[in-house]
PDB file of N, CA and C in Angstrom:
ATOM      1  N   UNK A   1     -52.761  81.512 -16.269  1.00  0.00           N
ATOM      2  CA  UNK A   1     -51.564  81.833 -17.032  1.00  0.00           C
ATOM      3  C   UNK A   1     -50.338  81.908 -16.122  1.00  0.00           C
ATOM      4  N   UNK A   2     -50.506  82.625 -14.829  1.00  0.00           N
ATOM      5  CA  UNK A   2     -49.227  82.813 -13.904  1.00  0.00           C
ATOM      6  C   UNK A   2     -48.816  80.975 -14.169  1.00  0.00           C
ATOM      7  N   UNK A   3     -49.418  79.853 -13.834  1.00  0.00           N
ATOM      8  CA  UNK A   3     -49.394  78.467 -13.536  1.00  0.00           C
ATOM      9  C   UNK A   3     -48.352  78.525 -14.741  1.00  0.00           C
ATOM     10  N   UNK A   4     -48.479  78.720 -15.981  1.00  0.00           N
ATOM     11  CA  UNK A   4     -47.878  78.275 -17.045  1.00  0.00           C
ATOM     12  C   UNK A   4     -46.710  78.916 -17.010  1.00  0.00           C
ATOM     13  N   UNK A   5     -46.779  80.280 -16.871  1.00  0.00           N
ATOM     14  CA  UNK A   5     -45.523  81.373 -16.478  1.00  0.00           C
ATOM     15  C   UNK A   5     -44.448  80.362 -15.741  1.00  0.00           C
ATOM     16  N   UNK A   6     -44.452  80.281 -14.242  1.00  0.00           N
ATOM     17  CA  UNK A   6     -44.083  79.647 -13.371  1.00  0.00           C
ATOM     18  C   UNK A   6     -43.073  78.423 -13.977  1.00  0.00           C
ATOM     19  N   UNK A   7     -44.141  77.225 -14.505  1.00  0.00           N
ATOM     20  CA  UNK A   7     -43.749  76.290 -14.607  1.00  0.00           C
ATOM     21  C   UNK A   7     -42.581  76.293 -15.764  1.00  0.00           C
ATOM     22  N   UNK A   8     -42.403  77.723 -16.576  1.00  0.00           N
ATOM     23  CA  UNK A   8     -41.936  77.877 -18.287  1.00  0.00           C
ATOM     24  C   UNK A   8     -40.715  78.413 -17.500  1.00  0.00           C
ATOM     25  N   UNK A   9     -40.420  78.478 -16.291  1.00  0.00           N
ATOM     26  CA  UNK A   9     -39.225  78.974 -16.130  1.00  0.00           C
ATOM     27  C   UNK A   9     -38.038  77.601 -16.023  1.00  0.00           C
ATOM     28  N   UNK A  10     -36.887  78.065 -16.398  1.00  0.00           N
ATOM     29  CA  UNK A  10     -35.659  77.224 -16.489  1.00  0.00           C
ATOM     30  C   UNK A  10     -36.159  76.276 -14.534  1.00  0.00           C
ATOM     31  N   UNK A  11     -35.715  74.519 -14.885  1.00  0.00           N
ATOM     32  CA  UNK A  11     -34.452  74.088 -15.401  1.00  0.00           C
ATOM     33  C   UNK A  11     -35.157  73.717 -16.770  1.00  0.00           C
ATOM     34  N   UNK A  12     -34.327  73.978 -17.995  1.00  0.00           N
ATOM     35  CA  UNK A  12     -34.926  73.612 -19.363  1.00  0.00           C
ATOM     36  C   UNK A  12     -34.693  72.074 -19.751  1.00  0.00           C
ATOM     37  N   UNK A  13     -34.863  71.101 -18.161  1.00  0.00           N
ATOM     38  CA  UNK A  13     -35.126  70.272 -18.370  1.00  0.00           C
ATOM     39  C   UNK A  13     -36.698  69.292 -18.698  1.00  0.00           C
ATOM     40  N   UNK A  14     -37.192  70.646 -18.351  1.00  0.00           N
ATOM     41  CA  UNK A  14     -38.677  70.250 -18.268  1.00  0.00           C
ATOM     42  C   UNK A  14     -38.898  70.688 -20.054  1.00  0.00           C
ATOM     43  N   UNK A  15     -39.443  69.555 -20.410  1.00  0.00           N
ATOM     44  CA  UNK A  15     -39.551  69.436 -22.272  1.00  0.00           C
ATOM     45  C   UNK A  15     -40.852  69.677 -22.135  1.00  0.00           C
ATOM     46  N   UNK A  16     -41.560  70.431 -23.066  1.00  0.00           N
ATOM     47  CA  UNK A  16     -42.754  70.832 -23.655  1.00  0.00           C
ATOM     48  C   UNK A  16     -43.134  69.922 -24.833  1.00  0.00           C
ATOM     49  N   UNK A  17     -44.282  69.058 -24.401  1.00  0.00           N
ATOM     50  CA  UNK A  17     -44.258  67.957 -25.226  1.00  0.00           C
ATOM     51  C   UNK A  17     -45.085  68.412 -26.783  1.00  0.00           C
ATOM     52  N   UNK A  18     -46.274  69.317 -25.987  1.00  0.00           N
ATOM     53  CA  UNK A  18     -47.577  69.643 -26.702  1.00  0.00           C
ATOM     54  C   UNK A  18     -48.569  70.420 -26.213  1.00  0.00           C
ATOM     55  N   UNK A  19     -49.147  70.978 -27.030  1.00  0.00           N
ATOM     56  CA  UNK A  19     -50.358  72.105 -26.249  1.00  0.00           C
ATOM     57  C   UNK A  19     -51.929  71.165 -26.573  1.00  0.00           C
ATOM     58  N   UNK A  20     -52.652  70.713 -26.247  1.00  0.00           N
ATOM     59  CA  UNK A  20     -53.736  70.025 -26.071  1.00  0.00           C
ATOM     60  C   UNK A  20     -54.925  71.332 -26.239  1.00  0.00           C
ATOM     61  N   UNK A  21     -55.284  71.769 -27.521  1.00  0.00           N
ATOM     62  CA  UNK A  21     -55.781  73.015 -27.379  1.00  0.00           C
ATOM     63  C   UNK A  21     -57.551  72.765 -27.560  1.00  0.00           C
ATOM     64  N   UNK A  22     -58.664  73.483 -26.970  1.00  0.00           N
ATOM     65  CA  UNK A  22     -59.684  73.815 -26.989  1.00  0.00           C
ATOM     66  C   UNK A  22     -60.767  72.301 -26.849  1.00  0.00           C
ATOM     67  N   UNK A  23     -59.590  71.597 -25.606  1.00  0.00           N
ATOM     68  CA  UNK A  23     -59.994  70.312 -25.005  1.00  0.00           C
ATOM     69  C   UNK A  23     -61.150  70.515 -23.868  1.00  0.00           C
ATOM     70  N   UNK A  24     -61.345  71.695 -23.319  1.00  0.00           N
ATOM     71  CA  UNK A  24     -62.203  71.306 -22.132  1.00  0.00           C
ATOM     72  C   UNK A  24     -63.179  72.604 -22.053  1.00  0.00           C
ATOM     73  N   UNK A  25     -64.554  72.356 -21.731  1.00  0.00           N
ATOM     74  CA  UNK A  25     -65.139  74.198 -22.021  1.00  0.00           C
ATOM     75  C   UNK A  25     -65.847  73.979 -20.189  1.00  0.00           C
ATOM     76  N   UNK A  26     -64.624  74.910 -19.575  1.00  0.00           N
ATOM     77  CA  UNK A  26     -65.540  75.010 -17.901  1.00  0.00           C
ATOM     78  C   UNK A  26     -66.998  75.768 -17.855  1.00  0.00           C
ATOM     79  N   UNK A  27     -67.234  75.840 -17.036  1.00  0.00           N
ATOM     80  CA  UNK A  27     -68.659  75.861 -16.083  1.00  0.00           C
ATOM     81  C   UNK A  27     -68.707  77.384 -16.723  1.00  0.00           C
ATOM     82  N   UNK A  28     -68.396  78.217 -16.602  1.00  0.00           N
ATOM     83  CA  UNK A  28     -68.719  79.310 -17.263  1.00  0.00           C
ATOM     84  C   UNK A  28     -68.537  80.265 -18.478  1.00  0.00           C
ATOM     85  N   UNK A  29     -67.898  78.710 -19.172  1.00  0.00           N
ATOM     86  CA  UNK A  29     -68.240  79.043 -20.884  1.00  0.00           C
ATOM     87  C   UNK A  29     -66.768  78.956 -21.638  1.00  0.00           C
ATOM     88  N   UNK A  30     -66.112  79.200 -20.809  1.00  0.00           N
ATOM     89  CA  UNK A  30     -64.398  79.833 -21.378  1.00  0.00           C
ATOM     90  C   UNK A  30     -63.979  77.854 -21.610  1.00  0.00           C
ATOM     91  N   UNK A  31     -62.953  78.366 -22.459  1.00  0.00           N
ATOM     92  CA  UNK A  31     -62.680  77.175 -23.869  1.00  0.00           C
ATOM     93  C   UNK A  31     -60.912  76.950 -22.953  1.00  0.00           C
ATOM     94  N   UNK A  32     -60.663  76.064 -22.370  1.00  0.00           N
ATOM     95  CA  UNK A  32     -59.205  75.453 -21.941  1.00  0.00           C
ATOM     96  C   UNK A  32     -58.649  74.751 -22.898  1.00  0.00           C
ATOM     97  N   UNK A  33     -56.918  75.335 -22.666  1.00  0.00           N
ATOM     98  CA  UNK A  33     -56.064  74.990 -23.482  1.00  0.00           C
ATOM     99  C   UNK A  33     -55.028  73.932 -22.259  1.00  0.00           C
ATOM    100  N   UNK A  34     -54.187  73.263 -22.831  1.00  0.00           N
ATOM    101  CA  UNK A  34     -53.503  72.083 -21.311  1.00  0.00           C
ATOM    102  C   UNK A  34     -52.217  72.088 -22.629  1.00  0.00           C
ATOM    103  N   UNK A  35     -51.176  72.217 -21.463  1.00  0.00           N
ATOM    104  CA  UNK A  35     -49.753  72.398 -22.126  1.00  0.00           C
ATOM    105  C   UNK A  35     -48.962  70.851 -21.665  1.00  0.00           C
ATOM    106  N   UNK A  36     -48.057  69.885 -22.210  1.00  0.00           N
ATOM    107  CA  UNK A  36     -48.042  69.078 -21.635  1.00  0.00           C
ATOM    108  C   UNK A  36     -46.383  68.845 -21.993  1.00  0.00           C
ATOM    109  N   UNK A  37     -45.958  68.400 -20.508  1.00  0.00           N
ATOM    110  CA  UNK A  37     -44.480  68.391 -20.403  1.00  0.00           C
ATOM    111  C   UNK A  37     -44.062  67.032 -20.208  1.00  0.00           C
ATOM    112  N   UNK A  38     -42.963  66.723 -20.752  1.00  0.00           N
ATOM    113  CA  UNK A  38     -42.656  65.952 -19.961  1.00  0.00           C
ATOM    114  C   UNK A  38     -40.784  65.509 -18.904  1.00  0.00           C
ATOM    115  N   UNK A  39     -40.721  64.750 -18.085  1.00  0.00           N
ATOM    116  CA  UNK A  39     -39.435  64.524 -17.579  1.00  0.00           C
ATOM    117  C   UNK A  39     -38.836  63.027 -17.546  1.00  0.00           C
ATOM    118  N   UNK A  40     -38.304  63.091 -17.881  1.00  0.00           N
ATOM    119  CA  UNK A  40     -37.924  61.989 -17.821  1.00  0.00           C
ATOM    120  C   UNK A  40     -36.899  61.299 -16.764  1.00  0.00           C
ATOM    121  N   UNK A  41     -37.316  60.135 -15.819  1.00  0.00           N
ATOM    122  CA  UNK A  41     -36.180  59.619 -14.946  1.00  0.00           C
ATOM    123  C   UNK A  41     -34.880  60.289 -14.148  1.00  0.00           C
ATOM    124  N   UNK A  42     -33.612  60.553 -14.862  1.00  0.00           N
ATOM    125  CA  UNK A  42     -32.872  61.426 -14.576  1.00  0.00           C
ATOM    126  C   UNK A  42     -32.663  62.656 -14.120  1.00  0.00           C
ATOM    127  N   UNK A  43     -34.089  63.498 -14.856  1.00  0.00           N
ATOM    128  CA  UNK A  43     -34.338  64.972 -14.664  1.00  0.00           C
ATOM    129  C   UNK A  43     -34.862  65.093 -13.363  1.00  0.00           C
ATOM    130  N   UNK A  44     -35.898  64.035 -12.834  1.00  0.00           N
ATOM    131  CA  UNK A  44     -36.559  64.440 -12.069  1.00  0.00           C
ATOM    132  C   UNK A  44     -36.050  64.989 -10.704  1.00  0.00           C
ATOM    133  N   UNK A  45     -34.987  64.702  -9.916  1.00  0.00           N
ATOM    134  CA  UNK A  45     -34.958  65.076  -8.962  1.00  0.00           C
ATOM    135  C   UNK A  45     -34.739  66.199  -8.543  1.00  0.00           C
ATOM    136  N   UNK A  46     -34.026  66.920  -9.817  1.00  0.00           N
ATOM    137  CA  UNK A  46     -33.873  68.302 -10.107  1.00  0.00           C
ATOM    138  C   UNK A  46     -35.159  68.905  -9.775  1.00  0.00           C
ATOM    139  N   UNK A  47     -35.870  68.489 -11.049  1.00  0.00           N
ATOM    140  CA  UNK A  47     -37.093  69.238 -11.447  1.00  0.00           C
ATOM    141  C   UNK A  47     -38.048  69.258 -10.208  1.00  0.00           C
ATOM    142  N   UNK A  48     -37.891  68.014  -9.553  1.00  0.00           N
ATOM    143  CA  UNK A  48     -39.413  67.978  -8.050  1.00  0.00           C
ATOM    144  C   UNK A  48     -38.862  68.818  -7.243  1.00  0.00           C
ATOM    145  N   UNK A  49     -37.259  68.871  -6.766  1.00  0.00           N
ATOM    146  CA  UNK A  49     -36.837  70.120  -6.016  1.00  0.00           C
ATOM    147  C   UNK A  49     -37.034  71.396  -6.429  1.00  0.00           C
ATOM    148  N   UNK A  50     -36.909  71.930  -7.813  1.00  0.00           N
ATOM    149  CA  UNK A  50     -37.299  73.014  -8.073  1.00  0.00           C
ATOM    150  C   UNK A  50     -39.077  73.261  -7.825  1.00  0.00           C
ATOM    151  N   UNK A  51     -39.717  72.424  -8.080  1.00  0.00           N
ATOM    152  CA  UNK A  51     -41.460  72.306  -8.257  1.00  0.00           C
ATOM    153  C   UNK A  51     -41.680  72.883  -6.480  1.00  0.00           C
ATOM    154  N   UNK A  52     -41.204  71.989  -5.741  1.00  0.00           N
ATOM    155  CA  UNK A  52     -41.133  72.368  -4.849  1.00  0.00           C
ATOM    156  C   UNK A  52     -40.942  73.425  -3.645  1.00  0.00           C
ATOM    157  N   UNK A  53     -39.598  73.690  -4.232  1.00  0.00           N
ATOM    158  CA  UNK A  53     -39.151  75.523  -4.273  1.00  0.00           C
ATOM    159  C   UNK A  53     -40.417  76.624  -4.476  1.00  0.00           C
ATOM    160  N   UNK A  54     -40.648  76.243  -5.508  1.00  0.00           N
ATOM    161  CA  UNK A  54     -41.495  77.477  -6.403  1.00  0.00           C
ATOM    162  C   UNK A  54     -42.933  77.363  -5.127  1.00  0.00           C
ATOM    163  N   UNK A  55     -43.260  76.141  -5.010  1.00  0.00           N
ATOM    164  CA  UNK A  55     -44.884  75.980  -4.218  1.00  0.00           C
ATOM    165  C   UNK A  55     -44.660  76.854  -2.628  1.00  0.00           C
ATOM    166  N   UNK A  56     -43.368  76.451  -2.327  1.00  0.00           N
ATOM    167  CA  UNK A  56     -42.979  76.674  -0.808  1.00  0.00           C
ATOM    168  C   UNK A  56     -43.107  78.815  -0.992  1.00  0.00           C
ATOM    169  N   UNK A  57     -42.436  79.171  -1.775  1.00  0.00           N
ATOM    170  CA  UNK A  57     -42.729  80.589  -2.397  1.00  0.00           C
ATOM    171  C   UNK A  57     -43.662  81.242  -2.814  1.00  0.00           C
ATOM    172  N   UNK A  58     -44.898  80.324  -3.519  1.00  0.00           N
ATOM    173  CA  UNK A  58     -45.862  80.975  -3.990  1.00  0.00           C
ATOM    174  C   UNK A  58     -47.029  80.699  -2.255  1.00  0.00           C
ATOM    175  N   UNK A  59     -46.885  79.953  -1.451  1.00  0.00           N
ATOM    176  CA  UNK A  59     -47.714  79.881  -0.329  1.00  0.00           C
ATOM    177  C   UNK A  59     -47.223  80.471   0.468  1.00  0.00           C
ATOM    178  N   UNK A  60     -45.655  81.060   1.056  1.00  0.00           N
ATOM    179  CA  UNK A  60     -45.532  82.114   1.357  1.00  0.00           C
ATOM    180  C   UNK A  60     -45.975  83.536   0.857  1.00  0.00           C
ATOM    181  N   UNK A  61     -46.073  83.402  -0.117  1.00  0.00           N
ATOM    182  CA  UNK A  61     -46.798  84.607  -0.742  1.00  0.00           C
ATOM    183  C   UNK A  61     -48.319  85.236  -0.735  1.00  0.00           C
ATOM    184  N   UNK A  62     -48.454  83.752  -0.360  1.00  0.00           N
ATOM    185  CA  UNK A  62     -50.646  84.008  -0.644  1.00  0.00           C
ATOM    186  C   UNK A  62     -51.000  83.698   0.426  1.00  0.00           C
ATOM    187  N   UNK A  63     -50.392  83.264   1.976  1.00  0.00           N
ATOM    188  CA  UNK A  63     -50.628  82.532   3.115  1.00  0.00           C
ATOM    189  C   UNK A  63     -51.466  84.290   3.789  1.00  0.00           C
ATOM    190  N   UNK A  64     -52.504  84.490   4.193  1.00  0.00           N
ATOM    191  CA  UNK A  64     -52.756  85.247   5.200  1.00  0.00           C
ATOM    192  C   UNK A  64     -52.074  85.775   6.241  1.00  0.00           C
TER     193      UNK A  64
END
């Protein structure tokens, strides 16, 4: 859920296409839901710099 949190934050260029719900059942039983975005051309360079941002922050965060 943090993954989805994260990614749901502004630039609200990132469009929420669809939720793909009760598509995948993992290894220990629990039922996955897959949220699916999309960007288009223009947005992106924004959006990979922000993606980026966020990864460089969350591995400072969890790095030992």
């Amino acid at each position: 859920m943090r993954k989805v949190l994260a990614f749901c934050r502004p630039p609200a260029s990132r469009q929420q296409e669809g939720v793909f719900r009760d598509h995948r059942i993992l290894r220990e039983g629990h039922i996955r839901h897959s949220i699916y975005y999309s960007v288009i051309r223009e947005e992106w360079p924004q959006v990979r710099d922000q993606l980026e941002a966020e990864q460089s922050t969350y591995a400072s965060a969890h790095t030992a």
